[in-house]
C-alpha atoms as a PDB file:
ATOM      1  CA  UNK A   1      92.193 106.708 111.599  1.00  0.00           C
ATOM      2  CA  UNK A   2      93.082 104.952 108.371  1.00  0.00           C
ATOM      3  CA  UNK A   3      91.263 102.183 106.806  1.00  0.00           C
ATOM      4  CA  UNK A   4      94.500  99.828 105.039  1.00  0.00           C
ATOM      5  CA  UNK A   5      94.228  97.118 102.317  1.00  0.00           C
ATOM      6  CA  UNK A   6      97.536  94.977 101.728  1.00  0.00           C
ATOM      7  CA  UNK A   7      97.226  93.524  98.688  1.00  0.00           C
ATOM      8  CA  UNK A   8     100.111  90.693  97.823  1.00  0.00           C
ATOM      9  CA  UNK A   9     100.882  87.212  96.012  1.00  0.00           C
ATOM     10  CA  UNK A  10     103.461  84.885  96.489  1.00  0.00           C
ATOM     11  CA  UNK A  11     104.917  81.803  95.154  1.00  0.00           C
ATOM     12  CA  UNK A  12     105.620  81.247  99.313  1.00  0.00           C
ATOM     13  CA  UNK A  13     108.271  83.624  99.768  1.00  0.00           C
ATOM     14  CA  UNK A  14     109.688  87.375 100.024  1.00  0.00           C
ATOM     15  CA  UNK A  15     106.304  89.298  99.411  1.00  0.00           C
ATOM     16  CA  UNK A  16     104.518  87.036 102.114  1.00  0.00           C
ATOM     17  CA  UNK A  17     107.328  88.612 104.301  1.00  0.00           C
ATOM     18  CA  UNK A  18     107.211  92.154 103.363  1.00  0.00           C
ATOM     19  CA  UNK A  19     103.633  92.853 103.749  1.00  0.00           C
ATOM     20  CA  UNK A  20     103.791  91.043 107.612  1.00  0.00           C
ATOM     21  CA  UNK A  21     106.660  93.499 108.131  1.00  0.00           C
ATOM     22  CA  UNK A  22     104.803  96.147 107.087  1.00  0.00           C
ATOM     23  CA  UNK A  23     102.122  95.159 109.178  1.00  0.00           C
ATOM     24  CA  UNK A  24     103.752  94.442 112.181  1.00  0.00           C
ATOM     25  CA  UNK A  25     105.152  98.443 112.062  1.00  0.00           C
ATOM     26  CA  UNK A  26     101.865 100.713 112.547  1.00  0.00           C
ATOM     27  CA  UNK A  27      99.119  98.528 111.298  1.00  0.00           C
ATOM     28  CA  UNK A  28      98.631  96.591 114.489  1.00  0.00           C
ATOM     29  CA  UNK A  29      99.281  99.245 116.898  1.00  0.00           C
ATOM     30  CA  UNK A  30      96.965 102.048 115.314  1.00  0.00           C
ATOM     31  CA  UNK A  31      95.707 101.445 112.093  1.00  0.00           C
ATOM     32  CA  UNK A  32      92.622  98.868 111.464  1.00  0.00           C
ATOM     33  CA  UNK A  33      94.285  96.903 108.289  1.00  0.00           C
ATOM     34  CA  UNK A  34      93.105  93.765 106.020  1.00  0.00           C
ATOM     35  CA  UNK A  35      95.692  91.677 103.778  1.00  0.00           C
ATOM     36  CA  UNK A  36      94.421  89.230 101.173  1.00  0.00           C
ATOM     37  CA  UNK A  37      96.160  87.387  98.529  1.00  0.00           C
ATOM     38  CA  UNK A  38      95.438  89.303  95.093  1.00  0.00           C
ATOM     39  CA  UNK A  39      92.799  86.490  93.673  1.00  0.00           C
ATOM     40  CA  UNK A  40      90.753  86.702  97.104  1.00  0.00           C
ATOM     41  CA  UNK A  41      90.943  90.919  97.183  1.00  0.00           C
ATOM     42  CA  UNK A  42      89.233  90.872  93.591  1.00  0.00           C
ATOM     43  CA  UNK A  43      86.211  90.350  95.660  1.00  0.00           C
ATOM     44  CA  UNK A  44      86.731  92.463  98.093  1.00  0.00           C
ATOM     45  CA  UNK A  45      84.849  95.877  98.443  1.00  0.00           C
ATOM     46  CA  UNK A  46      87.315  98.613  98.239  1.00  0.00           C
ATOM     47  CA  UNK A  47      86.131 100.911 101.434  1.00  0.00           C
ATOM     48  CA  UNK A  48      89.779 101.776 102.472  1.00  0.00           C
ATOM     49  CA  UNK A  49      91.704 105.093 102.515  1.00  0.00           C
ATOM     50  CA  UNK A  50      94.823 103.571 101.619  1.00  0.00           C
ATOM     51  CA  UNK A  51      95.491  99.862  99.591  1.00  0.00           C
ATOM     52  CA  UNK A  52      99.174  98.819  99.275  1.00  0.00           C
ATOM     53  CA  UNK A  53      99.585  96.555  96.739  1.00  0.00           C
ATOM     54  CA  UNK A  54     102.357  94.288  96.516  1.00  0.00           C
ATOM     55  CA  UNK A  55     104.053  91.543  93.871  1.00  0.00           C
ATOM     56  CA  UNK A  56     107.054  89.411  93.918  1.00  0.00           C
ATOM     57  CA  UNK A  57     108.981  89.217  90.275  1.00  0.00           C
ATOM     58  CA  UNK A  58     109.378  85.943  88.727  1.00  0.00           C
ATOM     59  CA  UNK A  59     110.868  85.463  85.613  1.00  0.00           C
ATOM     60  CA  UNK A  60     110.916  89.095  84.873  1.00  0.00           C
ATOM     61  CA  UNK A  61     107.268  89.793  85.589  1.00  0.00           C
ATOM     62  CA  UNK A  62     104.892  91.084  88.118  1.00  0.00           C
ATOM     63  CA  UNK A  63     102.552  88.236  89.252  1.00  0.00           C
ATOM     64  CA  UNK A  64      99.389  88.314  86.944  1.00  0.00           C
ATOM     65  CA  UNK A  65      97.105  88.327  90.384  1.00  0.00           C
ATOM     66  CA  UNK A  66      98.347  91.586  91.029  1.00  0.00           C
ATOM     67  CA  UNK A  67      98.254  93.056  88.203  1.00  0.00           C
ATOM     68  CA  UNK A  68      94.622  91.716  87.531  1.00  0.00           C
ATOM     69  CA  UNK A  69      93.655  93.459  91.182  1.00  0.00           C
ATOM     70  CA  UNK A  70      95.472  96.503  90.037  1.00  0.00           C
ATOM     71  CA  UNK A  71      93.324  96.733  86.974  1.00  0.00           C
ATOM     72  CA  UNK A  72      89.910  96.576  88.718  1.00  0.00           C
ATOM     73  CA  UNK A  73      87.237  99.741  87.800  1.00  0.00           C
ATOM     74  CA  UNK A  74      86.709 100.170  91.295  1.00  0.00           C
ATOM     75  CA  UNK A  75      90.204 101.395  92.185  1.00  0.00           C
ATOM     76  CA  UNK A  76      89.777 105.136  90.546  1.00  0.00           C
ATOM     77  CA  UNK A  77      89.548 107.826  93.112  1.00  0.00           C
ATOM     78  CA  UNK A  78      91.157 105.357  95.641  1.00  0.00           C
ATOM     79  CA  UNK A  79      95.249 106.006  96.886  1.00  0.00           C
ATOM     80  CA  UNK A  80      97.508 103.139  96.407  1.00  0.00           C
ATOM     81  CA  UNK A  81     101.038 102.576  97.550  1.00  0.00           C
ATOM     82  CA  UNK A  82     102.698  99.841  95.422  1.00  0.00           C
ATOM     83  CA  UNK A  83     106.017  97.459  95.918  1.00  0.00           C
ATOM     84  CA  UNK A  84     107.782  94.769  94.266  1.00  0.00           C
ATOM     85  CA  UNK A  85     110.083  92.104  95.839  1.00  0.00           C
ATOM     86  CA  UNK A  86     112.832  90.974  93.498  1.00  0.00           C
ATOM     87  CA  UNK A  87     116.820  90.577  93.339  1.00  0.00           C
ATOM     88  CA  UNK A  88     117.320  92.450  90.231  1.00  0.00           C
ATOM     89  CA  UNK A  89     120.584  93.406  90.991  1.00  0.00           C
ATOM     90  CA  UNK A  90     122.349  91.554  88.158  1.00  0.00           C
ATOM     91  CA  UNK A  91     125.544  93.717  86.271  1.00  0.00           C
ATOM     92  CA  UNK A  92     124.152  96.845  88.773  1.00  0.00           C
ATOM     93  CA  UNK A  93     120.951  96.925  86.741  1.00  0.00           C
ATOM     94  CA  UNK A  94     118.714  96.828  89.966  1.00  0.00           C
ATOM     95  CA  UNK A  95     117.180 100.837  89.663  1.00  0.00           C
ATOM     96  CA  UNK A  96     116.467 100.254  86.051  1.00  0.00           C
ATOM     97  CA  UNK A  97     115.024  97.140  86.707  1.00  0.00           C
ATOM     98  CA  UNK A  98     112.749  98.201  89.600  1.00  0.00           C
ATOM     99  CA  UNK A  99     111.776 101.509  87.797  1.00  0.00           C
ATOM    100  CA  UNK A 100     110.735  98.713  84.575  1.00  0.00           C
ATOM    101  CA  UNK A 101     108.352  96.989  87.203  1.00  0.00           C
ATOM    102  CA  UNK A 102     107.401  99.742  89.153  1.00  0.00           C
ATOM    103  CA  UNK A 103     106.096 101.348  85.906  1.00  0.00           C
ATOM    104  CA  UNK A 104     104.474  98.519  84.706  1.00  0.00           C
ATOM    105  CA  UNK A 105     102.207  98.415  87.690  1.00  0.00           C
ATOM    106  CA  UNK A 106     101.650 101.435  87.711  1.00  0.00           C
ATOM    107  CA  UNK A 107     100.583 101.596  84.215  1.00  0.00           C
ATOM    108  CA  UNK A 108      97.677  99.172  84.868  1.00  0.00           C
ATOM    109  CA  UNK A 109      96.703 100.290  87.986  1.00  0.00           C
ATOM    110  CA  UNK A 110      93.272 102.629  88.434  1.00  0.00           C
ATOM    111  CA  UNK A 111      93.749 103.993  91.416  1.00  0.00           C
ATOM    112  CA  UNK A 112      96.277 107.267  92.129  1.00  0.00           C
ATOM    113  CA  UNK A 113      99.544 105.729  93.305  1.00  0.00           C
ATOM    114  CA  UNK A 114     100.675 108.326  96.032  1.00  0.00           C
ATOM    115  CA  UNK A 115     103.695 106.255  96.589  1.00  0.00           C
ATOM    116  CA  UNK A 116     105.907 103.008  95.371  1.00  0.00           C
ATOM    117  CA  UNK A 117     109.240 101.253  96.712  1.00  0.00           C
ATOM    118  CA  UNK A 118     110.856  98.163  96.467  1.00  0.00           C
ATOM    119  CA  UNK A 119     112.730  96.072  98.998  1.00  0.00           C
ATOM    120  CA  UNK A 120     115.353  93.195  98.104  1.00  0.00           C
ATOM    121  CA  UNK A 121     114.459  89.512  98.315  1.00  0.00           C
ATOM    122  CA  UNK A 122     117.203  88.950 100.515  1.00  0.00           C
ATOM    123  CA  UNK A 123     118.608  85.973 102.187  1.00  0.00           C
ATOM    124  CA  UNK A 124     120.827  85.628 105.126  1.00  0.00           C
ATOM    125  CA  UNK A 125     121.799  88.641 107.101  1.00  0.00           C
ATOM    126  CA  UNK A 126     120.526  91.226 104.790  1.00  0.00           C
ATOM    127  CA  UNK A 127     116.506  90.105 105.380  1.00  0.00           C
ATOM    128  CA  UNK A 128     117.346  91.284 108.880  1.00  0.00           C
ATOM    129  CA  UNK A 129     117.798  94.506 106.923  1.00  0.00           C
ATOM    130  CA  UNK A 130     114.735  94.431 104.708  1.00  0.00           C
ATOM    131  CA  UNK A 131     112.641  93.411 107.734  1.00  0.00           C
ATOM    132  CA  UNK A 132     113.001  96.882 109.308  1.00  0.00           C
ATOM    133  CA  UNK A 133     112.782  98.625 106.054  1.00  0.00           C
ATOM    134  CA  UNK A 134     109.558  96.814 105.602  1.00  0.00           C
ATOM    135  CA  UNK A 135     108.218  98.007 109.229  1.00  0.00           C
ATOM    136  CA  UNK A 136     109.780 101.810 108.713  1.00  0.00           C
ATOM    137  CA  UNK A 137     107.563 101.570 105.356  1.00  0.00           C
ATOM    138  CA  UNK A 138     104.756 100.276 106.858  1.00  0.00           C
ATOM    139  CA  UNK A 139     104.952 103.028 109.667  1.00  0.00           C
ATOM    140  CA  UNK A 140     105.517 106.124 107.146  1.00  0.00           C
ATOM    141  CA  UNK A 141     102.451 104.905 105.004  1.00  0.00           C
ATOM    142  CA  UNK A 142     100.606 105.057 108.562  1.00  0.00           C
ATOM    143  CA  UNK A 143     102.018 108.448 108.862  1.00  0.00           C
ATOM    144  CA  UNK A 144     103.957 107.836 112.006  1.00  0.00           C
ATOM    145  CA  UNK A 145     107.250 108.804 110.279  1.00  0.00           C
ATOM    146  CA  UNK A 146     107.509 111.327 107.704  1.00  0.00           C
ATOM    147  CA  UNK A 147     110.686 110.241 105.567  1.00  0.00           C
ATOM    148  CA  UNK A 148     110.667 107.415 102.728  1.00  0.00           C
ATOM    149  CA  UNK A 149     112.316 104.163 104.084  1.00  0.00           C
ATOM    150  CA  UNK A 150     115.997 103.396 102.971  1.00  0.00           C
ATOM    151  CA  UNK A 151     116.352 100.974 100.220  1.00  0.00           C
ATOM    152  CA  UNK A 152     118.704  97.979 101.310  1.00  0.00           C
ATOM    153  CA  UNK A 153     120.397  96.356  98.038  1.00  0.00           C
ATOM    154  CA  UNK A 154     122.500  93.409  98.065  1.00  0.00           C
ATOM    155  CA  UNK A 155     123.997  93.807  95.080  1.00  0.00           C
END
C-alpha cells in the first residue's frame, strides 16, 4: 500500500478543493495519505512513495510555497505528481499556458515527476465537472484506474 503526501497552497480557493477531491477518490478508502499546506510540509519528513504537489496561479505565477517545497534536497529519488489550478483560458491560450506552469514546476522540483495535470478553477456548473476529474485523478495516482483523467476547460 502507498504512502501519499498532498502538498498544496491557497489564497482560500480552487487548490484547497482539488486536493480534497483527490482525496476523497482512493486516498480514504485504501491509501494512508497526509496533506499539508506547502510552508508546514517544508518540515515534514519525506517517507512517502508518492507526494502530489499542488499550486493555484495568481497573477501568472505558481505560489512561492510550492515552489520553495518543490525545491527541497530531500525530494531526489522521491516520485512526484504535480498540478496547477488556474483559468488560463484567455484568447484559447489555456495548453500553452498550463504547459508554461507545468514546466516551471517542474524545473525546480528535485524529485522525478512521474506525472502532472491541471484542472480549471471553475465556477458554477463546471466545478461539478472538475470535482470528479479531481477524484478520477486522485484514484489513477492510487492506481485504481489506469487512464489519465479528462481535462474539463471552460474556455
Amino acid at each position: 500500500m502507498k504512502r501519499i503526501l498532498i502538498v498544496y497552497d491557497t489564497k482560500g480557493g480552487p487548490p484547497a478543493r482539488s486536493s480534497a477531491g483527490s482525496r476523497r477518490g482512493p486516498f480514504h478508502e485504501a491509501q494512508p495519505w497526509d496533506a499539508f499546506e506547502a510552508t508546514r510540509a517544508a518540515t515534514v519528513p519525506l517517507n512517502y512513495d508518492l507526494i502530489v504537489a499542488g499550486t493555484p496561479i495568481y497573477y501568472d505565477h505558481p505560489m512561492d510555497s510550492v515552489l520553495r517545497f518543490l525545491g527541497r534536497d530531500d525530494l531526489r529519488g522521491h516520485s512526484l505528481a504535480l498540478f496547477v489550478v488556474c483559468y488560463a483560458g484567455v484568447f484559447g491560450m489555456r495548453n500553452f499556458m498550463v504547459r508554461r506552469y507545468l514546466d516551471e514546476l517542474q524545473h525546480l522540483c528535485k524529485g522525478h515527476t512521474i506525472y502532472e495535470t491541471s484542472f480549471d478553477a471553475a465556477q458554477g456548473p463546471w466545478r461539478k465537472l472538475n470535482k470528479e476529474v479531481c477524484i478520477d485523478f486522485g484514484r489513477m495516482l492510487a492506481g485504481q484506474i489506469h487512464r489519465p483523467p479528462e481535462v474539463v476547460e471552460t474556455a
